[in-house]
PDB file of N, CA and C in Angstrom:
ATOM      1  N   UNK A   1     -16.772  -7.604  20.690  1.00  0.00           N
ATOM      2  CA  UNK A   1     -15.658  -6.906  20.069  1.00  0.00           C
ATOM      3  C   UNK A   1     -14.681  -7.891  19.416  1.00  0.00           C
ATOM      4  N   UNK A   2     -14.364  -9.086  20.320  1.00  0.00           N
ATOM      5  CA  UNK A   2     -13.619 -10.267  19.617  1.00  0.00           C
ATOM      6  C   UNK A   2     -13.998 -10.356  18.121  1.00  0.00           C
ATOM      7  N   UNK A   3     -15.289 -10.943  18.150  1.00  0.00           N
ATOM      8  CA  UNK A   3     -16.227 -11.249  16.776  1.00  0.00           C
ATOM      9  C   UNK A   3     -15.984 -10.548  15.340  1.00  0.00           C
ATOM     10  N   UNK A   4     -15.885  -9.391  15.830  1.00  0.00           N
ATOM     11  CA  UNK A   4     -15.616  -8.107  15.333  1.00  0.00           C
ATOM     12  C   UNK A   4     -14.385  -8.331  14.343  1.00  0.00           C
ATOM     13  N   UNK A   5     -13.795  -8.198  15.114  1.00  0.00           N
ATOM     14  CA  UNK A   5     -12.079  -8.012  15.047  1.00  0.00           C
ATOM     15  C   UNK A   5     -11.821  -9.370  13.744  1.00  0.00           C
ATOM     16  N   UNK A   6     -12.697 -10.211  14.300  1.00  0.00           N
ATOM     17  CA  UNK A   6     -11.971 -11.593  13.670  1.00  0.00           C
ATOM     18  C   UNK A   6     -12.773 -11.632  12.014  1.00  0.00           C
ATOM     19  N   UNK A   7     -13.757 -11.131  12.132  1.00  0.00           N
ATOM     20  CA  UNK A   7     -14.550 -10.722  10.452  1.00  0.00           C
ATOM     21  C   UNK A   7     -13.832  -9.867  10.118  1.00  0.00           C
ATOM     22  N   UNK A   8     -13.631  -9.105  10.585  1.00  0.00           N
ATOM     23  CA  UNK A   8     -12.477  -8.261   9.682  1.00  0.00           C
ATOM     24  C   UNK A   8     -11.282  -8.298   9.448  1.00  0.00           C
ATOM     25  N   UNK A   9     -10.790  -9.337  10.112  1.00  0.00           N
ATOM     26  CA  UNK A   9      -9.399 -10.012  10.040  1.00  0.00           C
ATOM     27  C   UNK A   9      -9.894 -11.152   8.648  1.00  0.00           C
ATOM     28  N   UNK A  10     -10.883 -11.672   8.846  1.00  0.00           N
ATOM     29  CA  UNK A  10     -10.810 -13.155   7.603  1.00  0.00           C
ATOM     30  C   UNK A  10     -11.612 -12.094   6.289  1.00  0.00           C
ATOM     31  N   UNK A  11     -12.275 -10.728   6.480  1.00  0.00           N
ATOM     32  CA  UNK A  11     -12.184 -10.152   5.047  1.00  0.00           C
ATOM     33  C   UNK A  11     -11.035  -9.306   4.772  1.00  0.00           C
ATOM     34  N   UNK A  12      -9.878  -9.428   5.683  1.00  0.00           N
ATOM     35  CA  UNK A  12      -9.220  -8.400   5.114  1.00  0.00           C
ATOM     36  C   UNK A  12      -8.235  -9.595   4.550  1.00  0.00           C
ATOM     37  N   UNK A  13      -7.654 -10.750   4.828  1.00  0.00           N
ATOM     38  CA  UNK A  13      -7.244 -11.797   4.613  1.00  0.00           C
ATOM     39  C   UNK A  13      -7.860 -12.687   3.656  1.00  0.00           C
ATOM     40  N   UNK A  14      -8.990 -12.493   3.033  1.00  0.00           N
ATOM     41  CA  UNK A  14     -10.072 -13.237   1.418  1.00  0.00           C
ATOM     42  C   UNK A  14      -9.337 -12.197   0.715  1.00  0.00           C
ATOM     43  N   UNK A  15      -9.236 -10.887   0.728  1.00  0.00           N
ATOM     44  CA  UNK A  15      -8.979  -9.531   0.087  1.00  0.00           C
ATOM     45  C   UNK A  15      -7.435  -9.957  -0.467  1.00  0.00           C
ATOM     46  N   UNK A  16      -6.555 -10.227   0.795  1.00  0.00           N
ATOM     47  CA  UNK A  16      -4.966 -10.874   0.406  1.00  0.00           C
ATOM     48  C   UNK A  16      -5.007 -11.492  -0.006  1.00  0.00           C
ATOM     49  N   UNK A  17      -5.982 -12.874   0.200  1.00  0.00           N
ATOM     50  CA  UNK A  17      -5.319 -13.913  -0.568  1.00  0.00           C
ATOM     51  C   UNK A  17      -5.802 -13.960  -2.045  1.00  0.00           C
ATOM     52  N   UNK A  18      -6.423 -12.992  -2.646  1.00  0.00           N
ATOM     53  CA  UNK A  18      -7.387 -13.199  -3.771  1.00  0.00           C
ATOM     54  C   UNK A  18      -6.677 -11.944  -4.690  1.00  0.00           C
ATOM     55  N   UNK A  19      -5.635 -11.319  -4.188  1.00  0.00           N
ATOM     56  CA  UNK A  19      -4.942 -10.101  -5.167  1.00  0.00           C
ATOM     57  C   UNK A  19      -4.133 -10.825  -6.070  1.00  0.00           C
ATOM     58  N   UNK A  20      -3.320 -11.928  -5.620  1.00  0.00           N
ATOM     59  CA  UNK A  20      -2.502 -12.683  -6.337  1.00  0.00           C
ATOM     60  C   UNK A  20      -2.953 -13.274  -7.909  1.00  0.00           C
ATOM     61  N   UNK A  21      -4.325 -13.779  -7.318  1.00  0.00           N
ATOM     62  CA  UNK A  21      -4.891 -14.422  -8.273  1.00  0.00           C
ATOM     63  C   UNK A  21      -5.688 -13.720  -9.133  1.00  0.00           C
ATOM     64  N   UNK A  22      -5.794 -12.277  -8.804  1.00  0.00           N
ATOM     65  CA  UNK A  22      -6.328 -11.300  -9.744  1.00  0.00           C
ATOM     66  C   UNK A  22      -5.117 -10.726 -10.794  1.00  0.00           C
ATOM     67  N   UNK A  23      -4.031 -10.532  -9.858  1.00  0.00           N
ATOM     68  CA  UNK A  23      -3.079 -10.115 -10.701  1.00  0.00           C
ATOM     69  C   UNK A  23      -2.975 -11.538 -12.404  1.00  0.00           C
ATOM     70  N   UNK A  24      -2.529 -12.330 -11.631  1.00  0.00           N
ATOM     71  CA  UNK A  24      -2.376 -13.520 -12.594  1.00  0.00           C
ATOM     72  C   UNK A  24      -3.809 -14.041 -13.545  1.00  0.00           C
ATOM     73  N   UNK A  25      -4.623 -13.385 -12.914  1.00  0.00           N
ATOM     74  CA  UNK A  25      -5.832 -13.324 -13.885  1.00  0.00           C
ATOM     75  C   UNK A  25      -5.987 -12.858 -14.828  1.00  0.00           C
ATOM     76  N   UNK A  26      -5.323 -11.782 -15.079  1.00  0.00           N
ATOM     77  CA  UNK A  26      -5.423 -10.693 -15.980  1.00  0.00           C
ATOM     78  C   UNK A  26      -4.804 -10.705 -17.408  1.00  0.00           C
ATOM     79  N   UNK A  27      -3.818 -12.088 -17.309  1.00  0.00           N
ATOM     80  CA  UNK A  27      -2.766 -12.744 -18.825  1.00  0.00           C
ATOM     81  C   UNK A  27      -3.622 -13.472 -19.145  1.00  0.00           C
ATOM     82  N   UNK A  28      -4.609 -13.736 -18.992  1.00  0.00           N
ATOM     83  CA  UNK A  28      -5.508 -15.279 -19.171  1.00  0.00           C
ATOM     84  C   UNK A  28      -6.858 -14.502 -20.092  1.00  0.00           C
ATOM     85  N   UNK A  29      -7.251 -15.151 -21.651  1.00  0.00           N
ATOM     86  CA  UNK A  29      -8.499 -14.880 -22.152  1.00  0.00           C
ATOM     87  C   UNK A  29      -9.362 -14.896 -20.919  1.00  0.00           C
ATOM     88  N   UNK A  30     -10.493 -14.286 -20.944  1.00  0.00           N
ATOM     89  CA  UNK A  30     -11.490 -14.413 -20.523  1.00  0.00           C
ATOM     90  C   UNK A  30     -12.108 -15.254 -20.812  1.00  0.00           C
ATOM     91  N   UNK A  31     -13.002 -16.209 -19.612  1.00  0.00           N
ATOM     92  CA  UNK A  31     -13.554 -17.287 -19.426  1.00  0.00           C
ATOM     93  C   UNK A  31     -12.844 -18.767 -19.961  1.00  0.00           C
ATOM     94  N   UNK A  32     -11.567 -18.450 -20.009  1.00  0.00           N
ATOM     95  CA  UNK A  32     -10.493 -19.392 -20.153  1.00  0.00           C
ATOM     96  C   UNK A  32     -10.320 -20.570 -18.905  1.00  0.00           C
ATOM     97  N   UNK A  33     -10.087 -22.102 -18.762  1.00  0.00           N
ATOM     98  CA  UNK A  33      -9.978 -22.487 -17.962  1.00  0.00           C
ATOM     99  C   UNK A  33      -9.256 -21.770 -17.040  1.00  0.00           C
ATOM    100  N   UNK A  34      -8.501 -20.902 -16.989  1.00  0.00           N
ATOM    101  CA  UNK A  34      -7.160 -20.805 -15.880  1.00  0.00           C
ATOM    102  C   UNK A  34      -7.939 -19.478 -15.272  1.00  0.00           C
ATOM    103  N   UNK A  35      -8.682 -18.570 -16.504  1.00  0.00           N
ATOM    104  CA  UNK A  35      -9.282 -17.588 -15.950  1.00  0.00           C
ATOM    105  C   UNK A  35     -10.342 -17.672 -14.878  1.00  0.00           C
ATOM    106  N   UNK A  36     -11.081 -19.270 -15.307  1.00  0.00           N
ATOM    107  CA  UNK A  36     -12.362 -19.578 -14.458  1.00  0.00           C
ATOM    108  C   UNK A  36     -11.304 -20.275 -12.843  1.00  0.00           C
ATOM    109  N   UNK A  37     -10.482 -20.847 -13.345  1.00  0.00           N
ATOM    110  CA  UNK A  37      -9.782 -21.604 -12.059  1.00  0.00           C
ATOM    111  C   UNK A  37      -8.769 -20.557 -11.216  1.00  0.00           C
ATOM    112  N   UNK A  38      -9.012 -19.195 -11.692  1.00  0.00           N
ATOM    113  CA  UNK A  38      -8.158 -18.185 -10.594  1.00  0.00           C
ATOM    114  C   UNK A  38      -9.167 -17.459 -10.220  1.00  0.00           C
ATOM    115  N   UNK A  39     -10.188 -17.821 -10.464  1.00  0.00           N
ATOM    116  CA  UNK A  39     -11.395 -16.457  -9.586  1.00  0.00           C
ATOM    117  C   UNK A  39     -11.821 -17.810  -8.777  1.00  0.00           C
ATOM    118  N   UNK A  40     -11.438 -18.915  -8.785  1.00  0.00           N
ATOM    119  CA  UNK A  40     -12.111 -19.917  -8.040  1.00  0.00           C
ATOM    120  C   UNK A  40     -10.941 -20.587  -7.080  1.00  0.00           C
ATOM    121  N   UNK A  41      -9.776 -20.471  -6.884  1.00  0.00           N
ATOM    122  CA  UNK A  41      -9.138 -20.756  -6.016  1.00  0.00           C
ATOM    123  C   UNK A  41      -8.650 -20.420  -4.962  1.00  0.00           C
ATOM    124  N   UNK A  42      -8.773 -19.145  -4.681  1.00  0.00           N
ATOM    125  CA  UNK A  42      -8.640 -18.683  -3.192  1.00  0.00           C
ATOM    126  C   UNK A  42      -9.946 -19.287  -2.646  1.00  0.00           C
ATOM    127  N   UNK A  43     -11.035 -19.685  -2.671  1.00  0.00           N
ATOM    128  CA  UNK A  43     -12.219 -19.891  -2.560  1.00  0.00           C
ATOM    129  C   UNK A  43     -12.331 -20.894  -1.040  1.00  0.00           C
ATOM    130  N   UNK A  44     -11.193 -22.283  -1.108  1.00  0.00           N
ATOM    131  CA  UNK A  44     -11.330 -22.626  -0.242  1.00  0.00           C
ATOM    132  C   UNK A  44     -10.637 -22.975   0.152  1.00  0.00           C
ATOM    133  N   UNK A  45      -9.852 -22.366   0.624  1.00  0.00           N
ATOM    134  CA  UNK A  45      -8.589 -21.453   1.448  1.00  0.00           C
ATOM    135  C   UNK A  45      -9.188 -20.523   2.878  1.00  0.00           C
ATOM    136  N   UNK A  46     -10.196 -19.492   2.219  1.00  0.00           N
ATOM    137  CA  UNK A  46     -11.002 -18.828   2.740  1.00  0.00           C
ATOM    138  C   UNK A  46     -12.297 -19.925   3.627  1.00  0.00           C
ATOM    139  N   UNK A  47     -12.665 -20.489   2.744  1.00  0.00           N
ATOM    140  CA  UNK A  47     -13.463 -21.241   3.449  1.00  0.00           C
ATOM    141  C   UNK A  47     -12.822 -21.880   4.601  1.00  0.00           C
ATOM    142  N   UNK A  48     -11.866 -22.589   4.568  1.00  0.00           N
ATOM    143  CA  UNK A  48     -11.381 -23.252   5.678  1.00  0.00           C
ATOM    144  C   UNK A  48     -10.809 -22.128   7.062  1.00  0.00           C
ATOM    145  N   UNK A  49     -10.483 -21.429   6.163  1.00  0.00           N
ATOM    146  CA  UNK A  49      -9.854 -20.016   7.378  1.00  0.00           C
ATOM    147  C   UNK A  49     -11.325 -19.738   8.274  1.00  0.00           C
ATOM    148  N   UNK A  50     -12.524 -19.826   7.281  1.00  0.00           N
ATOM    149  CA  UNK A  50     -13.949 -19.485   8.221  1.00  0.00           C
ATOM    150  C   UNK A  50     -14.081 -20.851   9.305  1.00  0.00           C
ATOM    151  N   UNK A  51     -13.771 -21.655   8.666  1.00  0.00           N
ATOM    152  CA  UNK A  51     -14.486 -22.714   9.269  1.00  0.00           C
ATOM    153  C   UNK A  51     -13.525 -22.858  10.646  1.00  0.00           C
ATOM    154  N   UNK A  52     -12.406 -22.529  10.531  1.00  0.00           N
ATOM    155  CA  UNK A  52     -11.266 -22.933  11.584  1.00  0.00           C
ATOM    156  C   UNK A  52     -11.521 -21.662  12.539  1.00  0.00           C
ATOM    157  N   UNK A  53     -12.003 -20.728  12.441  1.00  0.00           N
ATOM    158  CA  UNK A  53     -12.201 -19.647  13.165  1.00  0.00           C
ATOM    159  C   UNK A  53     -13.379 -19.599  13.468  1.00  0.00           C
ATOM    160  N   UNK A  54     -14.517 -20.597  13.473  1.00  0.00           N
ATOM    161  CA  UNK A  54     -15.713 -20.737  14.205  1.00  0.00           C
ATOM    162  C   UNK A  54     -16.292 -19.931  13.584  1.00  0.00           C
ATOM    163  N   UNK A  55     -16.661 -19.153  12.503  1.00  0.00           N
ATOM    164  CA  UNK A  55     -17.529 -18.542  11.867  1.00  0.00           C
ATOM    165  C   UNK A  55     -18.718 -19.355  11.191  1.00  0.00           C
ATOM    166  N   UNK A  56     -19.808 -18.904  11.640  1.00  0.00           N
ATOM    167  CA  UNK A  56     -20.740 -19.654  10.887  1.00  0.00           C
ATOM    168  C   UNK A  56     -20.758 -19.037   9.120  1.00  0.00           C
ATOM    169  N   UNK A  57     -22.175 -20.016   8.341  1.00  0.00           N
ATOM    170  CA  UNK A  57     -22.032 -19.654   7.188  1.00  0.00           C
ATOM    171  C   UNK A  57     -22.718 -18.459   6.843  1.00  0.00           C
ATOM    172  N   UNK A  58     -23.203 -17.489   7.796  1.00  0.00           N
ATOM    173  CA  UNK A  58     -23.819 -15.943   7.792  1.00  0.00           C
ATOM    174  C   UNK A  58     -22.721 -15.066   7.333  1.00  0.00           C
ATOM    175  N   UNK A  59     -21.524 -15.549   7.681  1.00  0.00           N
ATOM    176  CA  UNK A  59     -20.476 -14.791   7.293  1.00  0.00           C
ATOM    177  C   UNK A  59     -20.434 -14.593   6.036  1.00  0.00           C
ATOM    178  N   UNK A  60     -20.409 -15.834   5.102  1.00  0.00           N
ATOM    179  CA  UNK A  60     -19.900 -15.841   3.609  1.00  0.00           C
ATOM    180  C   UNK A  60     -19.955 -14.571   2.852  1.00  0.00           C
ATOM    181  N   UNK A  61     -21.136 -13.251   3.305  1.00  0.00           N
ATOM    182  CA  UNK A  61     -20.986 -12.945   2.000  1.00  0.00           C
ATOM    183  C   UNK A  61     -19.973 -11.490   2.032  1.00  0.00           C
ATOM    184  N   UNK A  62     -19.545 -11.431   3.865  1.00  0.00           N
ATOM    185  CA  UNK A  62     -18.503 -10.643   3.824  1.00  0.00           C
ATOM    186  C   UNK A  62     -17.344 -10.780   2.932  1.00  0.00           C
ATOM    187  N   UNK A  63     -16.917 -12.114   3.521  1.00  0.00           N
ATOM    188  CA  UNK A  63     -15.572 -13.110   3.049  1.00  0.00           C
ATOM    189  C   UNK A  63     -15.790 -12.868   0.996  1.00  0.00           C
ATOM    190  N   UNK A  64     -17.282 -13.178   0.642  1.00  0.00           N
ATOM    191  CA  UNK A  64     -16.682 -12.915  -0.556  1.00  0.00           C
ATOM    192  C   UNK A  64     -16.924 -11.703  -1.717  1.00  0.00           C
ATOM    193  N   UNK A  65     -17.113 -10.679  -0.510  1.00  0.00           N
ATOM    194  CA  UNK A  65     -17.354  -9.157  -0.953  1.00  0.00           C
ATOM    195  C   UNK A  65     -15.584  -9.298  -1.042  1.00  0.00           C
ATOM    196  N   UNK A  66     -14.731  -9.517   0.341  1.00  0.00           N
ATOM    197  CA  UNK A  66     -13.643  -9.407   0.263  1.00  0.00           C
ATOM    198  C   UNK A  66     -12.800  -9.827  -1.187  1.00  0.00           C
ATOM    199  N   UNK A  67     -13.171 -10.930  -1.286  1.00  0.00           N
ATOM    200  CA  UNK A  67     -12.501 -11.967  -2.173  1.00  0.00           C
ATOM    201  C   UNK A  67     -12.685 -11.118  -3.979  1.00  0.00           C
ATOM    202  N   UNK A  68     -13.399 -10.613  -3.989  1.00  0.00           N
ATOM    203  CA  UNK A  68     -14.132 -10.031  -4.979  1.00  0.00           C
ATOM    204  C   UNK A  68     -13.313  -9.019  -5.298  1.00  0.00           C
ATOM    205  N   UNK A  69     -13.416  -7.866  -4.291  1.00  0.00           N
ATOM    206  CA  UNK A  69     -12.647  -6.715  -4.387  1.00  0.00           C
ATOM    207  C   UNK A  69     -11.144  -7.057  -4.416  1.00  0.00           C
ATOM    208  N   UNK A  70     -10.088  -8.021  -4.134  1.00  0.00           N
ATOM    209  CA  UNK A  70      -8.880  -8.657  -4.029  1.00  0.00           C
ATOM    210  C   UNK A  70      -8.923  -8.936  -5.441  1.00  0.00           C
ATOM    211  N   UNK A  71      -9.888  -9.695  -5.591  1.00  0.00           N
ATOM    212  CA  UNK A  71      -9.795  -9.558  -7.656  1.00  0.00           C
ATOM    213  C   UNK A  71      -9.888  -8.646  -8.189  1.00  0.00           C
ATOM    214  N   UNK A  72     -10.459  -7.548  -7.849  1.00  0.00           N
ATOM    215  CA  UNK A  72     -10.391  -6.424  -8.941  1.00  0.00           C
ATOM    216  C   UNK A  72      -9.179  -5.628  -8.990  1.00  0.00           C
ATOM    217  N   UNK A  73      -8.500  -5.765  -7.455  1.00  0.00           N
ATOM    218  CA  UNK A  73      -7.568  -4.881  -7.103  1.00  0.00           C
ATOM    219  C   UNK A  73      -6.546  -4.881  -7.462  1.00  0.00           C
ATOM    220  N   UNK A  74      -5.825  -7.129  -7.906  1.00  0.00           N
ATOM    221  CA  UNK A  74      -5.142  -7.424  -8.785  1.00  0.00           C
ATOM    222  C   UNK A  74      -4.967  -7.186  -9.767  1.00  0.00           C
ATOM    223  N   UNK A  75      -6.590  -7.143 -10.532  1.00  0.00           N
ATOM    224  CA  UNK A  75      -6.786  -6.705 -11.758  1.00  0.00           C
ATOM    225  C   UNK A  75      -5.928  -5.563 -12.379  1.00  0.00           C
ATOM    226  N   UNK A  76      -6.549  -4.961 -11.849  1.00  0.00           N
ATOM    227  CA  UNK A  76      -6.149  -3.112 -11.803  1.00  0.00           C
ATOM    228  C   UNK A  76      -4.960  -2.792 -11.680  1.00  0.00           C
ATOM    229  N   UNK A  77      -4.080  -3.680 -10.854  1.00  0.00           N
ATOM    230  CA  UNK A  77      -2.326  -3.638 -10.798  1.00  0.00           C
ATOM    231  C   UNK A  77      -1.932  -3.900 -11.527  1.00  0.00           C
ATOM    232  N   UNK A  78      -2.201  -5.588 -12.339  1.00  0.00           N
ATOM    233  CA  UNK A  78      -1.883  -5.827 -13.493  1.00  0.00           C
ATOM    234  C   UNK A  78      -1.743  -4.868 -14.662  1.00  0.00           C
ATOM    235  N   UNK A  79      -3.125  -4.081 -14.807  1.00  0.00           N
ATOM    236  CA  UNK A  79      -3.311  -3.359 -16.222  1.00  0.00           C
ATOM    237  C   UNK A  79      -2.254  -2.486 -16.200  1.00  0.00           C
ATOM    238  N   UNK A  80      -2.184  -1.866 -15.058  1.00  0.00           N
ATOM    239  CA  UNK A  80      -1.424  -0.566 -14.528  1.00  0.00           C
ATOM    240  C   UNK A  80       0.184  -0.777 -14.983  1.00  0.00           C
ATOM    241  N   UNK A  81       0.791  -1.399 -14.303  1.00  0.00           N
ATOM    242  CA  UNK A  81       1.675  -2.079 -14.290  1.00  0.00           C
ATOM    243  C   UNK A  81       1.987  -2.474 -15.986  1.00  0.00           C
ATOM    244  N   UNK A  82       1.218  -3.362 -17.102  1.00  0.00           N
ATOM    245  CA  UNK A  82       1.352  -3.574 -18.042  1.00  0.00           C
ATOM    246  C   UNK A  82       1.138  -1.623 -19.095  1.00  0.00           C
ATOM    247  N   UNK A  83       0.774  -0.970 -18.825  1.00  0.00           N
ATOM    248  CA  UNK A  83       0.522   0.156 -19.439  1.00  0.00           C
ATOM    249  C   UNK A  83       1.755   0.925 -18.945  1.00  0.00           C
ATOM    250  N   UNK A  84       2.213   0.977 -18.035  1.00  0.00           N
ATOM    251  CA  UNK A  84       3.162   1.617 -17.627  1.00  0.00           C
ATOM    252  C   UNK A  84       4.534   1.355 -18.052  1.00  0.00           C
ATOM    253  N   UNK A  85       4.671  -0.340 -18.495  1.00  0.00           N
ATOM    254  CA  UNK A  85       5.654  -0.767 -19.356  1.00  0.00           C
ATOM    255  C   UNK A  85       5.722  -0.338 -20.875  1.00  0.00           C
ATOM    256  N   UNK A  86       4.455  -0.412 -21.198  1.00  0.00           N
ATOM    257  CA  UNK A  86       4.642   0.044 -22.341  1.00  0.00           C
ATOM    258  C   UNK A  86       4.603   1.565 -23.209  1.00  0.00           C
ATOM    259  N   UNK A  87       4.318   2.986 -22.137  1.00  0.00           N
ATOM    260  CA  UNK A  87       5.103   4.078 -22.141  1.00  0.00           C
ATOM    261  C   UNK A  87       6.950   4.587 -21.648  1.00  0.00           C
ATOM    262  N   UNK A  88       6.901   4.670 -22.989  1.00  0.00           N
ATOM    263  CA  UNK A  88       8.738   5.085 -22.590  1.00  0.00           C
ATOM    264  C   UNK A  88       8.813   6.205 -21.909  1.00  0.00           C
TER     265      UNK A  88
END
């Protein structure tokens, strides 16, 4: 149950730390350095959070289902957020 608890604590925490960088993703051309270097920097952040919490590397592809969906979710705030400014 520990085990448990703690994978879903470090994907719900890839998910946080990766909204930021979705949001701020979203001003950036596509496949722009800054665009390629914000889908790639929560990256190992997360990694170290696995590694410090005794997770082996079976985990990864929770952590970056998480990390994934935290980008889109930014994404999606961003647009939202920018469309919503621009109806009066």
């Amino acid at each position: 149950m520990e085990g448990a608890l703690l994978v879903i604590g470090l994907v719900i925490l890839s998910l946080v730390i990766s909204i930021p960088c979705g949001y701020i993703r979203q001003n950036y051309p596509k496949y722009s350095f800054m665009w390629f270097l914000l889908i790639h920097l929560p990256i190992p952040f997360i990694v170290l959070v696995r590694i410090e919490a005794g997770l082996s590397w079976h985990f990864i592809p929770f952590t970056l289902c998480g990390s994934f969906a935290g980008q889109i979710i930014g994404g999606v705030i961003s647009r939202r957020r920018k469309l919503n400014a621009k109806t009066p």
